[in-house]
PDB file of N, CA and C in Angstrom:
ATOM      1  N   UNK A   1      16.560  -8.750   4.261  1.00  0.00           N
ATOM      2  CA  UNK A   1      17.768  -9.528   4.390  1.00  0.00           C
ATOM      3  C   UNK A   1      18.956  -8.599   4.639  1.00  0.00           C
ATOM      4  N   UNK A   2      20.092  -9.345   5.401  1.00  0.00           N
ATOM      5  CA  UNK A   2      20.986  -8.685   5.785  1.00  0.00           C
ATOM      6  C   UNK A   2      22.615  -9.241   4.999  1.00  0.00           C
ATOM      7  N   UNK A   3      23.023  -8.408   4.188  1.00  0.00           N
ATOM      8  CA  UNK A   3      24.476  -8.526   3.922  1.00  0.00           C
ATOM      9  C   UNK A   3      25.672  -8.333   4.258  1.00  0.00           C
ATOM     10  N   UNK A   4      26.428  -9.364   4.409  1.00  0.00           N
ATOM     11  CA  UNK A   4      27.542  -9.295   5.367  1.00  0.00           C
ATOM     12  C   UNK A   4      28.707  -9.306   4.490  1.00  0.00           C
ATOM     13  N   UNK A   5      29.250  -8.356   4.111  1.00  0.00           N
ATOM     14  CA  UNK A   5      30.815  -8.433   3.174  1.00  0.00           C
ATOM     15  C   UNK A   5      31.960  -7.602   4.292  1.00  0.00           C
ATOM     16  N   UNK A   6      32.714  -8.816   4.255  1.00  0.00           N
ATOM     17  CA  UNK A   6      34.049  -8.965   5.003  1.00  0.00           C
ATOM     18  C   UNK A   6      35.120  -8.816   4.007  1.00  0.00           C
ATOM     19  N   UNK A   7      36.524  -7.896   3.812  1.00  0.00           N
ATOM     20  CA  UNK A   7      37.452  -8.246   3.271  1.00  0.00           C
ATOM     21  C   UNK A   7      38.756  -7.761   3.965  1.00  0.00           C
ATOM     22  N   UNK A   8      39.697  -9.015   3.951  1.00  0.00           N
ATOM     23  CA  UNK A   8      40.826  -8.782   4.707  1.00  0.00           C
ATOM     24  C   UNK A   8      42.002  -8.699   3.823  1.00  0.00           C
ATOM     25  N   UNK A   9      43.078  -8.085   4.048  1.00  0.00           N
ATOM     26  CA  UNK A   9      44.628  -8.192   3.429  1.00  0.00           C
ATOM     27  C   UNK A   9      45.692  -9.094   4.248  1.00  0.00           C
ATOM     28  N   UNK A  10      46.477  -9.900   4.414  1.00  0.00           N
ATOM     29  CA  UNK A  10      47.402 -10.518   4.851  1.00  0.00           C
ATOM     30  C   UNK A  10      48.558  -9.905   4.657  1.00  0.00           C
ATOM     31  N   UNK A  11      48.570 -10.407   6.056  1.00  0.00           N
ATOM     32  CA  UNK A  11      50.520 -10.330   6.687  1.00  0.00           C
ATOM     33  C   UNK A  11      50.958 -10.820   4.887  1.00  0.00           C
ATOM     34  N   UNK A  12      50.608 -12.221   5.053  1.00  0.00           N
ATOM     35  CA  UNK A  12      51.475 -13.412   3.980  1.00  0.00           C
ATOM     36  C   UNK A  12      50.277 -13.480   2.885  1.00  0.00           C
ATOM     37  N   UNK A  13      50.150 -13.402   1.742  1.00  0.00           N
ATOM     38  CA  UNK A  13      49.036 -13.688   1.152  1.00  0.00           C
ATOM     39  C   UNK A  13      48.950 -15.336   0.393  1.00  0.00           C
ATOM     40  N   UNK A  14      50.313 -15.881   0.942  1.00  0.00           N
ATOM     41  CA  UNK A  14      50.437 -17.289   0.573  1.00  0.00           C
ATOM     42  C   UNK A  14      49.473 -17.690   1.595  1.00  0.00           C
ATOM     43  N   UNK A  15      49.113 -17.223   2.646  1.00  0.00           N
ATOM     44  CA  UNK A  15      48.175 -17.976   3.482  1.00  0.00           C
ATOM     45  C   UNK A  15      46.820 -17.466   3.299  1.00  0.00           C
ATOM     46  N   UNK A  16      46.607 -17.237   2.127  1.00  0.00           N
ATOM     47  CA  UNK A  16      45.263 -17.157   2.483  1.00  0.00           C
ATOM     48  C   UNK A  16      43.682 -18.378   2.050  1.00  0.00           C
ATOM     49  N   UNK A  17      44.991 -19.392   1.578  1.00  0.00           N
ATOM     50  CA  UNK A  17      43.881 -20.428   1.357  1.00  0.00           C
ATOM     51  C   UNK A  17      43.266 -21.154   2.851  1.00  0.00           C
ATOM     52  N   UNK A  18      44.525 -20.987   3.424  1.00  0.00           N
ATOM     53  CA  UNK A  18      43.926 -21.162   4.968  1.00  0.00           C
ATOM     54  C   UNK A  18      43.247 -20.712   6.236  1.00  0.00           C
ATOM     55  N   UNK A  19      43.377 -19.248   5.449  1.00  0.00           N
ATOM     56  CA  UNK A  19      42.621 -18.177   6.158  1.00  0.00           C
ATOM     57  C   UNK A  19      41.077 -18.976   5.137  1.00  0.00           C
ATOM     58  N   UNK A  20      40.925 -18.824   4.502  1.00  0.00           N
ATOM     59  CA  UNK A  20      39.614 -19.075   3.513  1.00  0.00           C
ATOM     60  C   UNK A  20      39.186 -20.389   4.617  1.00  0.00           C
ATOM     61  N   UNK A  21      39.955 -21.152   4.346  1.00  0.00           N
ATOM     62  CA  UNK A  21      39.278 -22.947   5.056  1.00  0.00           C
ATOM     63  C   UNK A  21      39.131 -22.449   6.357  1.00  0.00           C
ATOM     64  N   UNK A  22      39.407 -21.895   7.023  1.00  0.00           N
ATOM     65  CA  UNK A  22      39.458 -21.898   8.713  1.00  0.00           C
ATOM     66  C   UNK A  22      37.868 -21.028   9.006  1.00  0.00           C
ATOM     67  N   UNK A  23      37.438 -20.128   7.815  1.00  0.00           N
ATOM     68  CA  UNK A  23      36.326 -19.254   7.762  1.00  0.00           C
ATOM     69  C   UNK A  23      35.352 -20.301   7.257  1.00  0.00           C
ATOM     70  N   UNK A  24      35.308 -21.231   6.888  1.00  0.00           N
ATOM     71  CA  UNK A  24      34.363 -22.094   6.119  1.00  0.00           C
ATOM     72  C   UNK A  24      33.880 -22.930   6.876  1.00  0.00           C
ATOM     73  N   UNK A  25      34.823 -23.196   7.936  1.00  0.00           N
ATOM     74  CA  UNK A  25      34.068 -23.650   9.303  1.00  0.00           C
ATOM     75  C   UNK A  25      33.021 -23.481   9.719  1.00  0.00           C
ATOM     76  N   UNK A  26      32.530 -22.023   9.537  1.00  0.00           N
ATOM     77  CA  UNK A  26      30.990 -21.360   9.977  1.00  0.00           C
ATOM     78  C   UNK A  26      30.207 -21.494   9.034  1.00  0.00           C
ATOM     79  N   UNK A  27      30.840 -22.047   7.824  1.00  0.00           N
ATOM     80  CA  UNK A  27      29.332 -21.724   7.043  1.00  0.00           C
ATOM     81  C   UNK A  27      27.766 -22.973   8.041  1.00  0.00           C
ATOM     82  N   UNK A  28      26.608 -21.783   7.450  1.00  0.00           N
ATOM     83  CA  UNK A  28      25.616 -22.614   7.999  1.00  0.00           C
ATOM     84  C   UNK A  28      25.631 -22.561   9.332  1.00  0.00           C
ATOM     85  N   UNK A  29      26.170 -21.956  10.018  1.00  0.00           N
ATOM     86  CA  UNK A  29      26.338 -21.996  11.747  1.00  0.00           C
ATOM     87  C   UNK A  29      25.429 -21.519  12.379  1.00  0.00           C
ATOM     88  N   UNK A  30      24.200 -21.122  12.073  1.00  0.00           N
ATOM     89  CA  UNK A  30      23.107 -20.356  12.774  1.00  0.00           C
ATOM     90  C   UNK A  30      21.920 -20.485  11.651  1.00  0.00           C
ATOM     91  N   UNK A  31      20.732 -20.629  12.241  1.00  0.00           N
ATOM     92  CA  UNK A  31      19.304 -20.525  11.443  1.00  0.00           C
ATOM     93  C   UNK A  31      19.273 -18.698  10.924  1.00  0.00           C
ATOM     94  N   UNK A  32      19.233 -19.089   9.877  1.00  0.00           N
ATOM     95  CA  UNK A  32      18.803 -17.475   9.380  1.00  0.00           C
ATOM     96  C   UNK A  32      20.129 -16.978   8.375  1.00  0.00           C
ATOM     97  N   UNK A  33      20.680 -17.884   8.284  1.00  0.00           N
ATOM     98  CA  UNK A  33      21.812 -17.773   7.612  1.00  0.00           C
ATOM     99  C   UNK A  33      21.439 -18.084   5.967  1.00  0.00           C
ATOM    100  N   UNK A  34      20.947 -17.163   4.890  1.00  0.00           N
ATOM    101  CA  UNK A  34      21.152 -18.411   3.877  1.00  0.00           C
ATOM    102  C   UNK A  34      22.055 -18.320   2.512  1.00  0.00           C
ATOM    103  N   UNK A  35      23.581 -17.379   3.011  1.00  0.00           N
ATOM    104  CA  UNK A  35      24.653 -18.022   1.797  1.00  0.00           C
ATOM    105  C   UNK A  35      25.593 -17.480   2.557  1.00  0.00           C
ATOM    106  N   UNK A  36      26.782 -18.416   2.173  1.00  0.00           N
ATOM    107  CA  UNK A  36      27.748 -17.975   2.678  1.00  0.00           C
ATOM    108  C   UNK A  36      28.655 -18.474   1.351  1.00  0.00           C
ATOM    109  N   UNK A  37      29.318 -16.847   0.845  1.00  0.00           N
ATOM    110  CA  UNK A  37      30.493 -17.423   0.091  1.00  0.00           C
ATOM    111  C   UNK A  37      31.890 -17.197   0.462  1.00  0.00           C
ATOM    112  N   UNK A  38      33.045 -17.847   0.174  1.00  0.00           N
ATOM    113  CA  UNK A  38      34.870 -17.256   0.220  1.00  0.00           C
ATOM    114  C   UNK A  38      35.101 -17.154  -0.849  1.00  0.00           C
ATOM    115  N   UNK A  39      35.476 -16.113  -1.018  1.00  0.00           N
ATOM    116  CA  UNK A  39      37.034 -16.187  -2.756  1.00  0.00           C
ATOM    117  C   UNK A  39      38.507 -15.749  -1.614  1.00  0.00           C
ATOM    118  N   UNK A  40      38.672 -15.962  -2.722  1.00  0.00           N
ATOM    119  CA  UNK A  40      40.481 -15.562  -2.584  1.00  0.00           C
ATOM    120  C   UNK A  40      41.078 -15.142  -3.592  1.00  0.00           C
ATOM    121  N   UNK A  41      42.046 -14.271  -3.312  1.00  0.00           N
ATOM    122  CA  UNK A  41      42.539 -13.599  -4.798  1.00  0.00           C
ATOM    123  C   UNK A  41      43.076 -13.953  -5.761  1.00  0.00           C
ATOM    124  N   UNK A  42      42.516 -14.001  -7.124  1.00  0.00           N
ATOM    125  CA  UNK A  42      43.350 -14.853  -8.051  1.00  0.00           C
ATOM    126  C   UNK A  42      44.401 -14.150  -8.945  1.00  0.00           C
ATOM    127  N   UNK A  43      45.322 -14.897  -9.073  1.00  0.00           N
ATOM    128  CA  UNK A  43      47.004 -13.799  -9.627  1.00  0.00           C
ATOM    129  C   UNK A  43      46.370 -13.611 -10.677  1.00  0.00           C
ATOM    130  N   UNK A  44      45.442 -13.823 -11.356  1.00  0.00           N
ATOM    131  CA  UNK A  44      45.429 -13.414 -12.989  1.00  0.00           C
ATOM    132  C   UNK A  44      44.442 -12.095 -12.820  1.00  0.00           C
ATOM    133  N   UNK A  45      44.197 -11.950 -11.864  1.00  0.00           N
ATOM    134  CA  UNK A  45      42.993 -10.806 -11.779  1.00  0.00           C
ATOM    135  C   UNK A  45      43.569  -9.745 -10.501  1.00  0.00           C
ATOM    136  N   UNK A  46      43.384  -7.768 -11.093  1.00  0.00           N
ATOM    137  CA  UNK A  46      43.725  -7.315  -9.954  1.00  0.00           C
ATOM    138  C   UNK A  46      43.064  -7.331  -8.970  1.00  0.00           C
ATOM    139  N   UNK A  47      43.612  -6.977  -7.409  1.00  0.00           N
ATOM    140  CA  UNK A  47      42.855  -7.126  -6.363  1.00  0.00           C
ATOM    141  C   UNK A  47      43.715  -6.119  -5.215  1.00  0.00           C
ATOM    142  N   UNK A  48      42.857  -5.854  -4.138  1.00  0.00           N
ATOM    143  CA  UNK A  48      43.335  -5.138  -2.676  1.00  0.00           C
ATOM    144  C   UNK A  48      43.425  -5.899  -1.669  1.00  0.00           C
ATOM    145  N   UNK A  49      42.490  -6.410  -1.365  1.00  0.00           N
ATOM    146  CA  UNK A  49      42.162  -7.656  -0.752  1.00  0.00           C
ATOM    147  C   UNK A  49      43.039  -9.621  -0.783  1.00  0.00           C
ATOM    148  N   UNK A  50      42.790  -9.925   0.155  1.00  0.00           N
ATOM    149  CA  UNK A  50      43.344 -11.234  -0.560  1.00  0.00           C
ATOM    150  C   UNK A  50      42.156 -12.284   0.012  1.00  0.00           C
ATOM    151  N   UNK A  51      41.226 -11.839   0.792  1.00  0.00           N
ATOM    152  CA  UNK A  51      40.428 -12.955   1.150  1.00  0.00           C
ATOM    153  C   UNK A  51      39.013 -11.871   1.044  1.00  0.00           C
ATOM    154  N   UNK A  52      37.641 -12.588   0.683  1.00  0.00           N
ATOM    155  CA  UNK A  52      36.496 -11.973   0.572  1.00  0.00           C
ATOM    156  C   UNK A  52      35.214 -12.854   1.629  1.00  0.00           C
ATOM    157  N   UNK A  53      34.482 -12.494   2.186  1.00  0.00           N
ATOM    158  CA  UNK A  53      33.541 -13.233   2.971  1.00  0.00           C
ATOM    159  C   UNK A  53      32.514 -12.398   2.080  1.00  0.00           C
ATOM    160  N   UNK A  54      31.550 -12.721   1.890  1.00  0.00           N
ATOM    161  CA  UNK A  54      30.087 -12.442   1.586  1.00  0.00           C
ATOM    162  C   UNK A  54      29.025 -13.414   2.198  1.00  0.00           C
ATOM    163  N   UNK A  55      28.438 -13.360   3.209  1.00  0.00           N
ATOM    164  CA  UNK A  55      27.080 -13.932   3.749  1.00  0.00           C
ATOM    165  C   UNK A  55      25.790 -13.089   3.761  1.00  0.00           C
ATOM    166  N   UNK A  56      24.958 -13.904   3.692  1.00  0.00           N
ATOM    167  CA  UNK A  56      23.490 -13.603   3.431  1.00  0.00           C
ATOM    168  C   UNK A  56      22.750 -13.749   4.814  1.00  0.00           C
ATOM    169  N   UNK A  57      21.799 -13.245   5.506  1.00  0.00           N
ATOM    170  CA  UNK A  57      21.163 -13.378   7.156  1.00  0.00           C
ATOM    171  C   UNK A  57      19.672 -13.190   6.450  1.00  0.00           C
ATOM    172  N   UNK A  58      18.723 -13.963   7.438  1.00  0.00           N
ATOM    173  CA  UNK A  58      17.734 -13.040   7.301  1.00  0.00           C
ATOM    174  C   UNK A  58      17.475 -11.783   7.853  1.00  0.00           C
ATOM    175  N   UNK A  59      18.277 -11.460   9.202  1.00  0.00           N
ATOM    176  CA  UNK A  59      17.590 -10.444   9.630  1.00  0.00           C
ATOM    177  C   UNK A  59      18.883  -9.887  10.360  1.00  0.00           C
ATOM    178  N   UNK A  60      19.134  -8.989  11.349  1.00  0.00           N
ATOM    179  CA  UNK A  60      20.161  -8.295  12.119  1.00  0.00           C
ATOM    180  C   UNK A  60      20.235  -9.476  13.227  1.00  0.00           C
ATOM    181  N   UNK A  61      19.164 -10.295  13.476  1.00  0.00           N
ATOM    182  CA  UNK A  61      19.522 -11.037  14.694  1.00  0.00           C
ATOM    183  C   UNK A  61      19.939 -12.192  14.269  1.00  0.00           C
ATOM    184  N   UNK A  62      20.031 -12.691  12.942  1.00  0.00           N
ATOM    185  CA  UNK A  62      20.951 -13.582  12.965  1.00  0.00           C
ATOM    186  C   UNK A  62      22.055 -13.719  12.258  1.00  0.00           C
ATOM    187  N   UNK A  63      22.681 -12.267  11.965  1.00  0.00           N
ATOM    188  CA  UNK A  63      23.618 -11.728  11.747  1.00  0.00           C
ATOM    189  C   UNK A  63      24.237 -11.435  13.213  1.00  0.00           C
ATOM    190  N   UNK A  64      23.899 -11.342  14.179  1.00  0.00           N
ATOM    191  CA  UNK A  64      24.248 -11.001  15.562  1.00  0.00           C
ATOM    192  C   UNK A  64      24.559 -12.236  16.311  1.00  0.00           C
ATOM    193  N   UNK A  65      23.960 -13.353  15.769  1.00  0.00           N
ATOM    194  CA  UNK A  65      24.037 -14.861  16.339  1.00  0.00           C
ATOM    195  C   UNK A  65      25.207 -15.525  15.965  1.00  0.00           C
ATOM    196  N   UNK A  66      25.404 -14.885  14.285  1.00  0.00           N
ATOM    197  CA  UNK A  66      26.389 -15.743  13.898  1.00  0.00           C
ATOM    198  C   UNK A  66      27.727 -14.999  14.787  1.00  0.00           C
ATOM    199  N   UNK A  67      27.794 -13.846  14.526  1.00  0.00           N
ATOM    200  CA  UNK A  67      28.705 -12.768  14.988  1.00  0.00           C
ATOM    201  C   UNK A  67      29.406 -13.567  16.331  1.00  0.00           C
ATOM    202  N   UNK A  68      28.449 -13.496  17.529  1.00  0.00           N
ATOM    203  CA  UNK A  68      29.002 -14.072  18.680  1.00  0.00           C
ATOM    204  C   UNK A  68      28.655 -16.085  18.928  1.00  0.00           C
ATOM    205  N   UNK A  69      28.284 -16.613  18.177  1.00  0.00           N
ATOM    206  CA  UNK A  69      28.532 -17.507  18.188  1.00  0.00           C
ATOM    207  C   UNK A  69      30.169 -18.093  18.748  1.00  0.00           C
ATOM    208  N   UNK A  70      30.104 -19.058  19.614  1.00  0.00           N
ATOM    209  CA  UNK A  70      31.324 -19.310  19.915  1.00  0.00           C
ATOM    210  C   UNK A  70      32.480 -19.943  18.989  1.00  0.00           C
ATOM    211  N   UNK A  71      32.049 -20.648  17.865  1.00  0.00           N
ATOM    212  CA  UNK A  71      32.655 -21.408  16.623  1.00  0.00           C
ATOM    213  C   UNK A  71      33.112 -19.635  16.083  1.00  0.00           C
ATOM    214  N   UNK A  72      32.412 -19.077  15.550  1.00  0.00           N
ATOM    215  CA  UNK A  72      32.718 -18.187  14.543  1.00  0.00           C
ATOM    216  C   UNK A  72      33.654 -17.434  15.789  1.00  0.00           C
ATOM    217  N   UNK A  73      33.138 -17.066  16.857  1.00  0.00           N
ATOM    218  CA  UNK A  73      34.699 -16.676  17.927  1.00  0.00           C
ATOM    219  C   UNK A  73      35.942 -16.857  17.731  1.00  0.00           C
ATOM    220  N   UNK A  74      35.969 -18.656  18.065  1.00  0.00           N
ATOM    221  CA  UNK A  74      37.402 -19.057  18.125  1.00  0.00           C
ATOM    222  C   UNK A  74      37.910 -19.122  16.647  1.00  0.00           C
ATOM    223  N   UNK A  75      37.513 -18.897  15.434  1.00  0.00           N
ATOM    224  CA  UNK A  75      37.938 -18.985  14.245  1.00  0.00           C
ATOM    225  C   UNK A  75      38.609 -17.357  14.469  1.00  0.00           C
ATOM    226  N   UNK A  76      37.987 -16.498  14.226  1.00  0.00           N
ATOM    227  CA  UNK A  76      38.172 -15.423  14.612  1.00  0.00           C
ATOM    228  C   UNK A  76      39.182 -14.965  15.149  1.00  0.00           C
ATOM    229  N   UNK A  77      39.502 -15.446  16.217  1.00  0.00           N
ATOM    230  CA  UNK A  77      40.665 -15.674  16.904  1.00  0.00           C
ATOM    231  C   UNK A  77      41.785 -16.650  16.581  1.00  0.00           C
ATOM    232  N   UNK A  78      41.534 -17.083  16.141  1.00  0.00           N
ATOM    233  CA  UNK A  78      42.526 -17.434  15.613  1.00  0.00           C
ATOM    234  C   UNK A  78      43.291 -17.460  14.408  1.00  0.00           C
ATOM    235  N   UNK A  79      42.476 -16.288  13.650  1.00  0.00           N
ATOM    236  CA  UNK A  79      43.020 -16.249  12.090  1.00  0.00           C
ATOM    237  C   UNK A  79      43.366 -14.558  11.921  1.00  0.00           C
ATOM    238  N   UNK A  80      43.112 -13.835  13.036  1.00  0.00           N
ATOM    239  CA  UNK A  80      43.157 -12.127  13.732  1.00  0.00           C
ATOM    240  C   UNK A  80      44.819 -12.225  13.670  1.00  0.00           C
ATOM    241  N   UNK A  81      46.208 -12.477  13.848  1.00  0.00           N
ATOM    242  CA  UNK A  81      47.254 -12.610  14.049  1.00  0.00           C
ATOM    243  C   UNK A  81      47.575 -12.562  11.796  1.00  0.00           C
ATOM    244  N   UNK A  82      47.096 -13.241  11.447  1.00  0.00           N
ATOM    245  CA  UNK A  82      47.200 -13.429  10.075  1.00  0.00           C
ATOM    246  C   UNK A  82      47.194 -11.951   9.093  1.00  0.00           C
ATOM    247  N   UNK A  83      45.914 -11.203   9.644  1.00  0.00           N
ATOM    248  CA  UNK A  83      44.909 -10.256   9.170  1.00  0.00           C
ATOM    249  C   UNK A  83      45.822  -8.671   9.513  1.00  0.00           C
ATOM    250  N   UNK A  84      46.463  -8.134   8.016  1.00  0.00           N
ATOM    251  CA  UNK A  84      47.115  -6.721   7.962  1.00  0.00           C
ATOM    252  C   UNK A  84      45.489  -5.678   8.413  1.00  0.00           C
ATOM    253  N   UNK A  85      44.713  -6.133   7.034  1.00  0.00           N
ATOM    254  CA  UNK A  85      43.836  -5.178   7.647  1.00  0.00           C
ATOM    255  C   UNK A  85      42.411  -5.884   7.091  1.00  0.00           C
ATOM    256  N   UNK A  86      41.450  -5.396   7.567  1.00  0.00           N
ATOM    257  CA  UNK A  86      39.733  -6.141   7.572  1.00  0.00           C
ATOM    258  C   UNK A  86      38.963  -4.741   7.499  1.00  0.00           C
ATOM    259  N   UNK A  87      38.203  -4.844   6.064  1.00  0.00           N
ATOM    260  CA  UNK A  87      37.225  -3.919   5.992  1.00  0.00           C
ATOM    261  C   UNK A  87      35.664  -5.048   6.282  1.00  0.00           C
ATOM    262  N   UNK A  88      34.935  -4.255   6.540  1.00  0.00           N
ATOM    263  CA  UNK A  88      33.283  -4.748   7.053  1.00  0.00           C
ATOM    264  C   UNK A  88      32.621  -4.016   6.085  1.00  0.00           C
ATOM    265  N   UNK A  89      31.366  -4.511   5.509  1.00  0.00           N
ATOM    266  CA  UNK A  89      30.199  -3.445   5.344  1.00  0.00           C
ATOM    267  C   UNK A  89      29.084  -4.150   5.073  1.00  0.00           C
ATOM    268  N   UNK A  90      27.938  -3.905   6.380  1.00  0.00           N
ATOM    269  CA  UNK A  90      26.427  -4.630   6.431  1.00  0.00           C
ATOM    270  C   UNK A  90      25.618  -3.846   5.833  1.00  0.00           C
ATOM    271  N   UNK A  91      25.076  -4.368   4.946  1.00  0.00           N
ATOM    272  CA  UNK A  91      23.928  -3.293   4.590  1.00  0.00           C
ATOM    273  C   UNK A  91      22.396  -4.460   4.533  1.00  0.00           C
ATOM    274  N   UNK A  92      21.424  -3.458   3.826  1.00  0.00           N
ATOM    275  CA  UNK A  92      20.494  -4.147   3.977  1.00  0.00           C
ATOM    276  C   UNK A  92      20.293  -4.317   2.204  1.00  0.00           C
ATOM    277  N   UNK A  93      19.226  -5.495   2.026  1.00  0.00           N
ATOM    278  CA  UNK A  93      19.358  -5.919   0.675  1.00  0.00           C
ATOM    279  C   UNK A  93      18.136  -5.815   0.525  1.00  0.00           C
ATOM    280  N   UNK A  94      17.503  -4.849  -0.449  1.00  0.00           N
ATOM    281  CA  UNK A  94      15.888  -4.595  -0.757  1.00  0.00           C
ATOM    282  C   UNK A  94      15.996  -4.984  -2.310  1.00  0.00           C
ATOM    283  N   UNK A  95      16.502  -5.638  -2.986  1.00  0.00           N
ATOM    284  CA  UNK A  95      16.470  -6.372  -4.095  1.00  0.00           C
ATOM    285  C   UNK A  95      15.866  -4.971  -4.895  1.00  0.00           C
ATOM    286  N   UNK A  96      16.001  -3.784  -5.071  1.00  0.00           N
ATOM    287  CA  UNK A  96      15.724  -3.010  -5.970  1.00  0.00           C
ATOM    288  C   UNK A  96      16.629  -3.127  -6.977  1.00  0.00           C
ATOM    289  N   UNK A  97      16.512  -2.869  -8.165  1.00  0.00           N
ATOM    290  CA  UNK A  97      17.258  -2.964  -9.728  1.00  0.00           C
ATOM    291  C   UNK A  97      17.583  -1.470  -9.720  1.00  0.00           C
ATOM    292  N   UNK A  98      18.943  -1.132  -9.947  1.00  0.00           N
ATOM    293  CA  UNK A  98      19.583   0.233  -9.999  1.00  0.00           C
ATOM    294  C   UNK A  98      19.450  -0.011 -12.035  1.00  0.00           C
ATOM    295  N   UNK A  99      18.776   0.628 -12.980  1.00  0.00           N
ATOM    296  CA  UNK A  99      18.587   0.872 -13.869  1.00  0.00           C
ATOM    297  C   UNK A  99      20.107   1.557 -14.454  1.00  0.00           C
ATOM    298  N   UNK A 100      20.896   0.694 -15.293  1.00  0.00           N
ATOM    299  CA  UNK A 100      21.755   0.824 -15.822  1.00  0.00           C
ATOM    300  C   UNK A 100      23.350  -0.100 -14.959  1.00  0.00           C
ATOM    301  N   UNK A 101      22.870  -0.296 -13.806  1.00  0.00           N
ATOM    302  CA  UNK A 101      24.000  -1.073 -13.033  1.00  0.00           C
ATOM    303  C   UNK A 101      24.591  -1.866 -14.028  1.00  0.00           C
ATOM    304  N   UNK A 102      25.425  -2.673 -13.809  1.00  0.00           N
ATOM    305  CA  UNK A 102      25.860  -3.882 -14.076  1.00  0.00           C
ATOM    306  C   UNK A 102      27.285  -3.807 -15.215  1.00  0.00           C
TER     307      UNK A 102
END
């Protein structure tokens, strides 16, 4: 499985409940998809970020489907004007237990 964590900072961080809804559009948008979560930053808790994507793929190709999908495009585009800055990081998820994590 493939993990998809997205996090962006805002111009405005009053907008980011709408940055959140406009991304929720895609959930489910491609076979091979199976979670898609949003948070948003909550004032009682610190944060860098003001919006979080985390999705689940089965594989790189439908992590690549959702990617250029035309829905997840025009969202994309249209919420890019909003977005100070966007970190990415895909990795792969081998469900190993790091002994002492947590």
């Amino acid at each position: 499985m493939i993990r998809h964590v997205v996090m962006w900072q805002l111009h405005d961080p009053t907008q980011a409940s709408g940055f959140r809804d406009a991304l929720a559009s895609c959930a489910g948008l491609v076979s091979g998809m199976r979670g898609y979560e949003l948070a948003i930053k909550s004032d009682s808790l610190p944060a860098s970020v003001d919006v979080c994507l985390i999705a689940t793929f089965d594989d790189a190709d439908a992590l690549r489907r959702y990617q250029e999908h035309a829905l997840h495009r025009e969202v994309s585009r249209r919420i890019a004007p909003l977005r100070r800055q966007r970190h990415v990081l895909d990795y792969v998820v081998d469900g190993a237990v790091v002994p002492g994590a947590g």
